[in-house]
N, C-alpha and C. Protein backbone atom coordinates (compact mmCIF):
# COMPACT_ATOMS: atom_id res chain seq x y z
N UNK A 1 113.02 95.64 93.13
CA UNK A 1 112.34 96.32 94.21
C UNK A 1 113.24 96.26 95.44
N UNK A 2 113.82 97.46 96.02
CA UNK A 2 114.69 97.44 97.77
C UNK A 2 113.30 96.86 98.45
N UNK A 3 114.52 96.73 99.50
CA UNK A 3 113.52 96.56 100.70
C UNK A 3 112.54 97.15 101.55
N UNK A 4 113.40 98.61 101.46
CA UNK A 4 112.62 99.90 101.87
C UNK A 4 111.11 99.94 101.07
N UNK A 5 111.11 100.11 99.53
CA UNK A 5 109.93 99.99 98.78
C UNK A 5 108.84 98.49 99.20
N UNK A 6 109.86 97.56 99.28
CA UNK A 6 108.74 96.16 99.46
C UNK A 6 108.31 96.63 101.35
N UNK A 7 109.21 96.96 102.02
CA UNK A 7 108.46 97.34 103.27
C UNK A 7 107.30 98.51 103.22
N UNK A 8 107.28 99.43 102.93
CA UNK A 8 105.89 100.27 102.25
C UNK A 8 105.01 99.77 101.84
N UNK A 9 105.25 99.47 100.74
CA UNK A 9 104.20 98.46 99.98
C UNK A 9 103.46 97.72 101.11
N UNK A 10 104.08 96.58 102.13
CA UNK A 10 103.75 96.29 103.18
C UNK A 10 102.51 96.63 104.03
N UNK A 11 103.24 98.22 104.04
CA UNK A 11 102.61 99.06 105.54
C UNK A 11 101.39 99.85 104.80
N UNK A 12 101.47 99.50 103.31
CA UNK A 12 100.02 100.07 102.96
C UNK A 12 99.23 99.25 102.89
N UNK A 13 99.26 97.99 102.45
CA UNK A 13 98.19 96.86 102.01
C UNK A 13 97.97 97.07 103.84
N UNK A 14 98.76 96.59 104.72
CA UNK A 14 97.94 96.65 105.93
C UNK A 14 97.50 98.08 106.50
N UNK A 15 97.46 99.04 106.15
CA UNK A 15 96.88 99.72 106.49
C UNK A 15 95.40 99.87 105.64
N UNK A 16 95.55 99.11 104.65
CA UNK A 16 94.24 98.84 104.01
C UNK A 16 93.38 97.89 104.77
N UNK A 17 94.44 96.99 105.06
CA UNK A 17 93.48 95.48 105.93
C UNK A 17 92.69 96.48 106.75
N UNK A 18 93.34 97.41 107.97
CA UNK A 18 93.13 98.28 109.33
C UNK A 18 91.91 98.38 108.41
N UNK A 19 91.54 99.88 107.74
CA UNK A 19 90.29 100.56 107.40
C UNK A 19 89.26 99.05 107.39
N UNK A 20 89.64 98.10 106.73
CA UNK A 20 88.44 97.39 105.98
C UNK A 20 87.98 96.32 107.41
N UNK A 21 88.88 96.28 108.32
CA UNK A 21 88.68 95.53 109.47
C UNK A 21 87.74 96.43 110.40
N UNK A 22 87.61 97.75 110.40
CA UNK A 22 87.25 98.69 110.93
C UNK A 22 85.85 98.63 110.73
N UNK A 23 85.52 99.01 109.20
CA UNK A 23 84.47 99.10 108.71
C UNK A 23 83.67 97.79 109.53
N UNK A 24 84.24 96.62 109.18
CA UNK A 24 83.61 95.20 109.45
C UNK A 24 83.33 95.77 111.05
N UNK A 25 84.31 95.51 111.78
CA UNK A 25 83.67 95.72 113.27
C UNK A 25 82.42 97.05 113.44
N UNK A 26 82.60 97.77 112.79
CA UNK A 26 81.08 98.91 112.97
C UNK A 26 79.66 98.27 112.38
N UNK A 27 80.03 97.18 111.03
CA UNK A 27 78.70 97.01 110.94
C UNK A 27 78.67 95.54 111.15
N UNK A 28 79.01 94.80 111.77
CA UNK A 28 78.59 93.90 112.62
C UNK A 28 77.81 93.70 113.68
N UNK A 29 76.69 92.94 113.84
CA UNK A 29 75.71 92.86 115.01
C UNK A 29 75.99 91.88 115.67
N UNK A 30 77.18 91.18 115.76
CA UNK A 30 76.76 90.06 116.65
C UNK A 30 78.15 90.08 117.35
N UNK A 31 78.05 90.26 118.76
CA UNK A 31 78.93 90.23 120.03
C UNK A 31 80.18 90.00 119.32
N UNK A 32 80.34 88.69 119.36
CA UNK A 32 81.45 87.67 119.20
C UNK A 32 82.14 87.73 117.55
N UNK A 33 81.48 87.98 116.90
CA UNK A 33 82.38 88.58 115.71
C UNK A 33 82.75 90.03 115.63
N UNK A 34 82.36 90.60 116.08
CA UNK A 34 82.24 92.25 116.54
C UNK A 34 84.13 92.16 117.57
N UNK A 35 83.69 91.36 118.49
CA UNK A 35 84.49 91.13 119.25
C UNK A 35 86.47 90.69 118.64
N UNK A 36 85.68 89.90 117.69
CA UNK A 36 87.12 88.90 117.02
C UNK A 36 87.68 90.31 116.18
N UNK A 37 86.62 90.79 115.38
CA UNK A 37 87.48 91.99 114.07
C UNK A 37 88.15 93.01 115.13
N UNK A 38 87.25 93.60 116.15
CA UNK A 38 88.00 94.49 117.20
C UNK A 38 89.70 93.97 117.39
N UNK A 39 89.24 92.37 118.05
CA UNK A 39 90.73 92.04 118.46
C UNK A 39 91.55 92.24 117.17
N UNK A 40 91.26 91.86 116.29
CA UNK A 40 92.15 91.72 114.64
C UNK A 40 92.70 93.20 114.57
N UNK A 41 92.25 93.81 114.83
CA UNK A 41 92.33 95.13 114.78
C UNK A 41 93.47 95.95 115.63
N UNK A 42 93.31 95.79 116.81
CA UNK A 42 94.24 96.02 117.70
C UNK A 42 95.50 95.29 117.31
N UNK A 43 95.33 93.95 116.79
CA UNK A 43 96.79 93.43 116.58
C UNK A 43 97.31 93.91 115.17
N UNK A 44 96.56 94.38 114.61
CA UNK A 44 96.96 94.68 112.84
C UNK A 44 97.53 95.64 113.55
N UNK A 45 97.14 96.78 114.25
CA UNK A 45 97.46 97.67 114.69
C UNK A 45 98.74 97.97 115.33
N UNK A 46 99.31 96.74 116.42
CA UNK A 46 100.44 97.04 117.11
C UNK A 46 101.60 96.59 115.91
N UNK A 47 101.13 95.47 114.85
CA UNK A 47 101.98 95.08 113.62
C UNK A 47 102.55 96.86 112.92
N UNK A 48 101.56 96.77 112.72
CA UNK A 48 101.85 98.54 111.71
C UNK A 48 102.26 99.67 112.41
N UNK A 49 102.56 99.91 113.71
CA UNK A 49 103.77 100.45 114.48
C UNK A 49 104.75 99.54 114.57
N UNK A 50 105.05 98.59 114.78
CA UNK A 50 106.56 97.73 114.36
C UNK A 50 106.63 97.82 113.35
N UNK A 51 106.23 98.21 112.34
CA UNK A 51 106.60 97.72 110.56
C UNK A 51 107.21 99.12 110.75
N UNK A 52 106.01 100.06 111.04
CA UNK A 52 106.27 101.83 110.89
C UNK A 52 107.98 102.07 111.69
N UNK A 53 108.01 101.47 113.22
CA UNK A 53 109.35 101.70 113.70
C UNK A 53 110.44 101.20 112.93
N UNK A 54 110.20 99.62 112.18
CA UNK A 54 111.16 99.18 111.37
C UNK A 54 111.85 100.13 110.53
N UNK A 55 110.66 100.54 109.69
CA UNK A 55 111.32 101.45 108.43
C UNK A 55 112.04 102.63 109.05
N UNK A 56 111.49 103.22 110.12
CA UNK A 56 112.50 104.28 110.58
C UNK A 56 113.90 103.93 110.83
N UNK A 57 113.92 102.77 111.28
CA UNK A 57 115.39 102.28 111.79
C UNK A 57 115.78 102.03 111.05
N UNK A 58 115.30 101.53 109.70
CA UNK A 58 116.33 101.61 108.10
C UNK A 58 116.33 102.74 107.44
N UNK A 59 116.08 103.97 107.75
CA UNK A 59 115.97 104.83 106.96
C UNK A 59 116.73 105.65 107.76
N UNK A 60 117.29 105.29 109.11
CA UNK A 60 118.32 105.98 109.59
C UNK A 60 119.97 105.13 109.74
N UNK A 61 119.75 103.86 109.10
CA UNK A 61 120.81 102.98 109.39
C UNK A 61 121.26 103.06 108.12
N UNK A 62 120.16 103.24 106.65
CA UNK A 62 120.59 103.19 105.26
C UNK A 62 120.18 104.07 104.60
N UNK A 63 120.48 105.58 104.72
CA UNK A 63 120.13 106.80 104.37
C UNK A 63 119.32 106.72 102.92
N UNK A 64 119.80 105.93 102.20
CA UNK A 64 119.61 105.68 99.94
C UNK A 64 118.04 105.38 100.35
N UNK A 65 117.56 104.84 101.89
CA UNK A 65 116.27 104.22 101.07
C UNK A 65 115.01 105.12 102.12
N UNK A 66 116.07 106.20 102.66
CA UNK A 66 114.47 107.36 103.08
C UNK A 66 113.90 107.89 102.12
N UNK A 67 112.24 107.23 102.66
CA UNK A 67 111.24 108.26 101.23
C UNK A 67 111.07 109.36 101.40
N UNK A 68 110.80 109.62 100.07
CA UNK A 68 110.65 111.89 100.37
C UNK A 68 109.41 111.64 100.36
């Protein structure tokens, strides 16, 4: 497995975490856990634009591993 593929792989499982963290914060009733998945969220979030910028910067530094 490159790196390019194990970084994908990556940026999908967490973009899976995102949806399922999502879901949790909508059906949560109580402030403070409502509160924590939100925050989880936002940070999964700024992770998966650095992962997303990463791969761009290898896929312009190591042409073999841009996905079609």
């Amino acid at each position: 497995m490159t790196v390019a593929s194990k970084l994908n792989q990556t940026l999908a499982s967490l973009k899976g975490i995102k949806s399922t963290l999502k879901i949790y914060s909508i059906q949560e009733q109580k402030k403070e856990s409502k509160d924590t998945y939100e925050k989880s969220l936002l940070e999964t979030n700024d992770i998966i634009e650095d992962l997303e910028n990463r791969i761009k910067v290898l896929e312009l530094e190591e042409p073999q591993y841009k996905s079609n």
